[in-house]
N, C-alpha and C. Protein backbone atom coordinates (compact mmCIF):
# COMPACT_ATOMS: atom_id res chain seq x y z
N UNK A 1 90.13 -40.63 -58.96
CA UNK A 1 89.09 -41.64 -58.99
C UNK A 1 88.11 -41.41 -57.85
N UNK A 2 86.49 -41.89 -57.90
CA UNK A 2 85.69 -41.25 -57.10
C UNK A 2 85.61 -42.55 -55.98
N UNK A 3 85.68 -42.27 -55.33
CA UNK A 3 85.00 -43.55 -54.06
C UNK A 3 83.42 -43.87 -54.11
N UNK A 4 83.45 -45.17 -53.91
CA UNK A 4 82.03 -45.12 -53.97
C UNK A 4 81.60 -46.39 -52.75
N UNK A 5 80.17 -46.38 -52.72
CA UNK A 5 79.46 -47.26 -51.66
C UNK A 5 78.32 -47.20 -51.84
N UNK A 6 77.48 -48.33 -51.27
CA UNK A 6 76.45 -47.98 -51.30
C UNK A 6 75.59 -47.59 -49.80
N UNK A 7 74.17 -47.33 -50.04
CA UNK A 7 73.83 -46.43 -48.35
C UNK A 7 73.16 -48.64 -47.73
N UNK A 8 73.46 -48.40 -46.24
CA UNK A 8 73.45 -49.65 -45.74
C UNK A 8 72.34 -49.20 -45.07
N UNK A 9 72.26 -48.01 -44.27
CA UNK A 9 71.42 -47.91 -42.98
C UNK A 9 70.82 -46.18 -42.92
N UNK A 10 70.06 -46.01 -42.66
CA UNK A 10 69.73 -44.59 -42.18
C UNK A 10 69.13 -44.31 -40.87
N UNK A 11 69.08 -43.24 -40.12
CA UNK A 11 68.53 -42.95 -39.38
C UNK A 11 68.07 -41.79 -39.54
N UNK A 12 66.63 -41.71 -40.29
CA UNK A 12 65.90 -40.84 -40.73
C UNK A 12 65.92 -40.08 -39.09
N UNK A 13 65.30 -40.12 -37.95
CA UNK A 13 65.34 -38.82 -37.29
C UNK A 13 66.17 -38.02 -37.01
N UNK A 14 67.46 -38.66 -37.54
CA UNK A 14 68.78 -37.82 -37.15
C UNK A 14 69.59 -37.56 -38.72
N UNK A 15 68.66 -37.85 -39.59
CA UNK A 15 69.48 -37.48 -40.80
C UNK A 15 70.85 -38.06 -41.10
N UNK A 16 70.99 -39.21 -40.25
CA UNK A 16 72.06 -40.18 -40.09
C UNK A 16 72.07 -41.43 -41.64
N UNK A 17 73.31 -41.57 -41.87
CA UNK A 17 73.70 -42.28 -43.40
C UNK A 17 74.88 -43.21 -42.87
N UNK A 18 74.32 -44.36 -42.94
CA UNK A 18 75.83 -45.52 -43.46
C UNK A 18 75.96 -44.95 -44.72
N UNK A 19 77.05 -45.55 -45.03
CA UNK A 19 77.58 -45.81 -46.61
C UNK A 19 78.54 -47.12 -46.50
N UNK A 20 78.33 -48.51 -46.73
CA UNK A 20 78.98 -49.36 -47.41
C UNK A 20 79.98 -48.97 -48.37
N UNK A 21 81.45 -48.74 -47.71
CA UNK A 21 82.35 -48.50 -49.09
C UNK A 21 83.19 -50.04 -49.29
N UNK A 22 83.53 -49.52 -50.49
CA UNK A 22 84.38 -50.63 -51.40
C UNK A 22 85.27 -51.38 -50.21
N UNK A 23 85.95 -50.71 -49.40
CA UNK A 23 86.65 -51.73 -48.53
C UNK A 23 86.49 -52.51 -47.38
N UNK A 24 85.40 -52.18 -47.43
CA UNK A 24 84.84 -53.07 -46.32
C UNK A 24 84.22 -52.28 -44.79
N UNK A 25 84.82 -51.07 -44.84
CA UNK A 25 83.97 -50.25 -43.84
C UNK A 25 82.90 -49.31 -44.15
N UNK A 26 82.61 -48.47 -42.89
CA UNK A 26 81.24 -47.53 -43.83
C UNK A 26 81.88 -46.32 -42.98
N UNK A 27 81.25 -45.41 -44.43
CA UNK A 27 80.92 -43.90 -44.17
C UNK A 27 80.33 -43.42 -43.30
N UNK A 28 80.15 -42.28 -42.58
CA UNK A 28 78.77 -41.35 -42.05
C UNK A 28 79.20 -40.52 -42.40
N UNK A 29 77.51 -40.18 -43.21
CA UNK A 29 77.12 -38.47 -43.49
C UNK A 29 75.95 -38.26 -42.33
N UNK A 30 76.04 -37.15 -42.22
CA UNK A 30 74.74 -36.10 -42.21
C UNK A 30 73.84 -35.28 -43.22
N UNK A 31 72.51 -35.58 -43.62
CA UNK A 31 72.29 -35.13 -44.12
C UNK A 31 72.09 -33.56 -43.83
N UNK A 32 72.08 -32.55 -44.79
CA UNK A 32 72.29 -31.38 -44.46
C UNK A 32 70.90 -30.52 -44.89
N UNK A 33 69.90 -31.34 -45.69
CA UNK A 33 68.75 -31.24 -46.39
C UNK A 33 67.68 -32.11 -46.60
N UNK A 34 66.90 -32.24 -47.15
CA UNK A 34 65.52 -33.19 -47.41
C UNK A 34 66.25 -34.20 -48.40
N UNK A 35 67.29 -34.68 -48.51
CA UNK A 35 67.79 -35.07 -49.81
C UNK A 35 67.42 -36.35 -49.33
N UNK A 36 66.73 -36.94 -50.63
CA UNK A 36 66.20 -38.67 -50.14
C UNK A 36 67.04 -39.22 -50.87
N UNK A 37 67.53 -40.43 -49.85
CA UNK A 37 68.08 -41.53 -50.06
C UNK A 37 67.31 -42.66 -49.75
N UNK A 38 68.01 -43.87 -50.34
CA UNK A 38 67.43 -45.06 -50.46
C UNK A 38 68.26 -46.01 -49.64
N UNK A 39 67.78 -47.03 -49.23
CA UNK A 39 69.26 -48.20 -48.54
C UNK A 39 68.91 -49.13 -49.87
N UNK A 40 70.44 -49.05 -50.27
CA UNK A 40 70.96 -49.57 -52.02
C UNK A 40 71.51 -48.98 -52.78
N UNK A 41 70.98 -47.43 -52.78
CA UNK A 41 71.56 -46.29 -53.30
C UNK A 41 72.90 -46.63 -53.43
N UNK A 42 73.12 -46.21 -54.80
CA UNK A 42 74.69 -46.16 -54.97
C UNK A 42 75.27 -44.67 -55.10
N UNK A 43 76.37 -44.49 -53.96
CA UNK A 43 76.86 -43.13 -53.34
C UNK A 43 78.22 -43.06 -53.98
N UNK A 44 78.60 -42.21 -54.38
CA UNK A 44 79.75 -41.77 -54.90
C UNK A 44 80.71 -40.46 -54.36
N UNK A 45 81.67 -40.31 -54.67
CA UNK A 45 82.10 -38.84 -53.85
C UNK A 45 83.65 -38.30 -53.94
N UNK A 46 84.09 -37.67 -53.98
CA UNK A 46 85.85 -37.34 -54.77
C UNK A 46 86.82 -37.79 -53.63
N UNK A 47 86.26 -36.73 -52.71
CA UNK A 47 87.93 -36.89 -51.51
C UNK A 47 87.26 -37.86 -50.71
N UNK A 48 88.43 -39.28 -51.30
CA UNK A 48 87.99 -40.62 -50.08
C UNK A 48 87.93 -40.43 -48.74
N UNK A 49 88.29 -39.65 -48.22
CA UNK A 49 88.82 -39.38 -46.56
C UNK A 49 88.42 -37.76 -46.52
N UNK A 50 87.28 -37.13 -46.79
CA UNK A 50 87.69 -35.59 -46.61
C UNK A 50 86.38 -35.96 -45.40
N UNK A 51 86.27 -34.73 -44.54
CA UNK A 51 85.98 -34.75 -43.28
C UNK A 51 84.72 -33.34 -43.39
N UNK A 52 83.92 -33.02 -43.26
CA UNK A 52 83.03 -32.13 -43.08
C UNK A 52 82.28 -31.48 -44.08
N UNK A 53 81.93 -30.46 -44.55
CA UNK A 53 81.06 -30.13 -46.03
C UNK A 53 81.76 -31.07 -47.23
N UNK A 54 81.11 -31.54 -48.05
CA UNK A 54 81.07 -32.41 -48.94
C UNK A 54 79.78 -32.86 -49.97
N UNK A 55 80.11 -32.86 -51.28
CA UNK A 55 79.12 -33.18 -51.93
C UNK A 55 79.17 -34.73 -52.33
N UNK A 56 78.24 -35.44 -52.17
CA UNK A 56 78.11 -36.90 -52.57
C UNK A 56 76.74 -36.74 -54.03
N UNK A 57 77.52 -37.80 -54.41
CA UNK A 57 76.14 -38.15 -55.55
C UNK A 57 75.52 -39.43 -55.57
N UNK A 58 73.96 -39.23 -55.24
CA UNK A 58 73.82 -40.92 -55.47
C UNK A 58 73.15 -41.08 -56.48
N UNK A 59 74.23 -41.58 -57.41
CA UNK A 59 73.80 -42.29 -58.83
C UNK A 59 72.99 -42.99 -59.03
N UNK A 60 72.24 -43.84 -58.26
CA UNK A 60 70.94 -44.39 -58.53
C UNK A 60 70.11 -43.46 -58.82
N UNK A 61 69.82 -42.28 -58.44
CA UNK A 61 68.65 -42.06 -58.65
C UNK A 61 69.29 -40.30 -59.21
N UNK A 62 70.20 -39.97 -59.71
CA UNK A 62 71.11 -39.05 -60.93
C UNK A 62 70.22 -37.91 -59.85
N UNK A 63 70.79 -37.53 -58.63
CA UNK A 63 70.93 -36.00 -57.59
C UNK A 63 72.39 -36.27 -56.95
N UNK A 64 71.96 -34.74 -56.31
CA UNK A 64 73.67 -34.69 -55.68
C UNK A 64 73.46 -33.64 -54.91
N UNK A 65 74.39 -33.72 -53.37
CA UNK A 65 74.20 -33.04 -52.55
C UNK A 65 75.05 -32.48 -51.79
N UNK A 66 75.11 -31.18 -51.01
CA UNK A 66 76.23 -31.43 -50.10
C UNK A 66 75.73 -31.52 -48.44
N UNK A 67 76.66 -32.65 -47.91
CA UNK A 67 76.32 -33.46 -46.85
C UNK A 67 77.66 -33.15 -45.71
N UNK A 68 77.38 -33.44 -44.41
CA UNK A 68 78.43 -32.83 -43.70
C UNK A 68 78.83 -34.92 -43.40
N UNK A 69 80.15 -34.76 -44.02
CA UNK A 69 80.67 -36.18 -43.58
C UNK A 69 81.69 -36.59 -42.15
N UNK A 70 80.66 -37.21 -40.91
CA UNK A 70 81.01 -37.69 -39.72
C UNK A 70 82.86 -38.57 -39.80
N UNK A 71 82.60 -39.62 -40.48
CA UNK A 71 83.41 -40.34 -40.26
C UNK A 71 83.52 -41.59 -41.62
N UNK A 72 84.83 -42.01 -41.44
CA UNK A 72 85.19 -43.07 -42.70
C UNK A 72 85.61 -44.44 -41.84
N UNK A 73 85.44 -45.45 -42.83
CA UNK A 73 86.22 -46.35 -42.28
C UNK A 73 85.72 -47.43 -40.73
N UNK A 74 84.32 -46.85 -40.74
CA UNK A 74 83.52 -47.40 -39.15
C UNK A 74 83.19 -48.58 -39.63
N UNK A 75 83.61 -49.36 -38.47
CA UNK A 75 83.27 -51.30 -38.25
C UNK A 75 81.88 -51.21 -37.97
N UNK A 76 81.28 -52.69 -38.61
CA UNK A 76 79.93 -52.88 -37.80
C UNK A 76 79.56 -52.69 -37.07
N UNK A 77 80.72 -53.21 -35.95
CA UNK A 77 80.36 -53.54 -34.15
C UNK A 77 79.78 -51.82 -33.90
N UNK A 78 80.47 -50.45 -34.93
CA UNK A 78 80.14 -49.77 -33.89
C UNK A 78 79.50 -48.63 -34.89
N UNK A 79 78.56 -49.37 -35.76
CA UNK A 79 77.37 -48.83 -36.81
C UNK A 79 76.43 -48.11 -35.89
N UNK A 80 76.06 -48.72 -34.87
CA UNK A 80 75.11 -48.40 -34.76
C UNK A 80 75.25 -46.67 -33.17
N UNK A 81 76.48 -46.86 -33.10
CA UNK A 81 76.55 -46.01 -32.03
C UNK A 81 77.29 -44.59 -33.20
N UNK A 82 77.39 -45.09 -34.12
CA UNK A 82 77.96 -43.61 -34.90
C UNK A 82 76.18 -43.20 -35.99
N UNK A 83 75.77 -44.17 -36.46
CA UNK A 83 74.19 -43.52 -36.35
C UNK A 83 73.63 -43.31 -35.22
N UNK A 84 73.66 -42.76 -34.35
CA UNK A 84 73.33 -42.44 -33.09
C UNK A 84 72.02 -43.10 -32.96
N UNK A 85 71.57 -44.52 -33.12
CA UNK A 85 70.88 -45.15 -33.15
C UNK A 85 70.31 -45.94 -31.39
């Protein structure tokens, strides 16, 4: 089954991605390309927990990419220090 979330936050100068997942924490990717995302975007992706090259798809808008994934499972309190915001 695929995990999914949607994107909460970006930090376009750093190519930085929340992802809102289903349980209540968020993702970080890196983007690895020009690949546009939206905050709403609905993100999808196979290995719930896999750690570094990775392809995500965001089904809103039917592309798909591969993205280097930071971290799973990050609390609010500390959103903003893992988007290096």
């Amino acid at each position: 089954m695929r995990s999914r979330g949607k994107v909460a936050a970006i930090n376009p100068r750093r190519g930085m991605v929340a992802i809102a997942t289903e349980d209540g924490g968020f993702t970080i990717i890196e983007l690895l390309s020009d690949w546009s995302l939206e905050v709403g975007d609905e993100i999808t992706w196979t290995d719930r927990y896999g750690l570094g090259h990775e392809v995500y798809r965001n089904v809103t808008q039917q592309t798909e990419e591969e993205v280097f994934v930071q971290n799973h499972d990050v609390s609010r309190s500390n959103l903003q220090a893992q988007l290096l915001l």
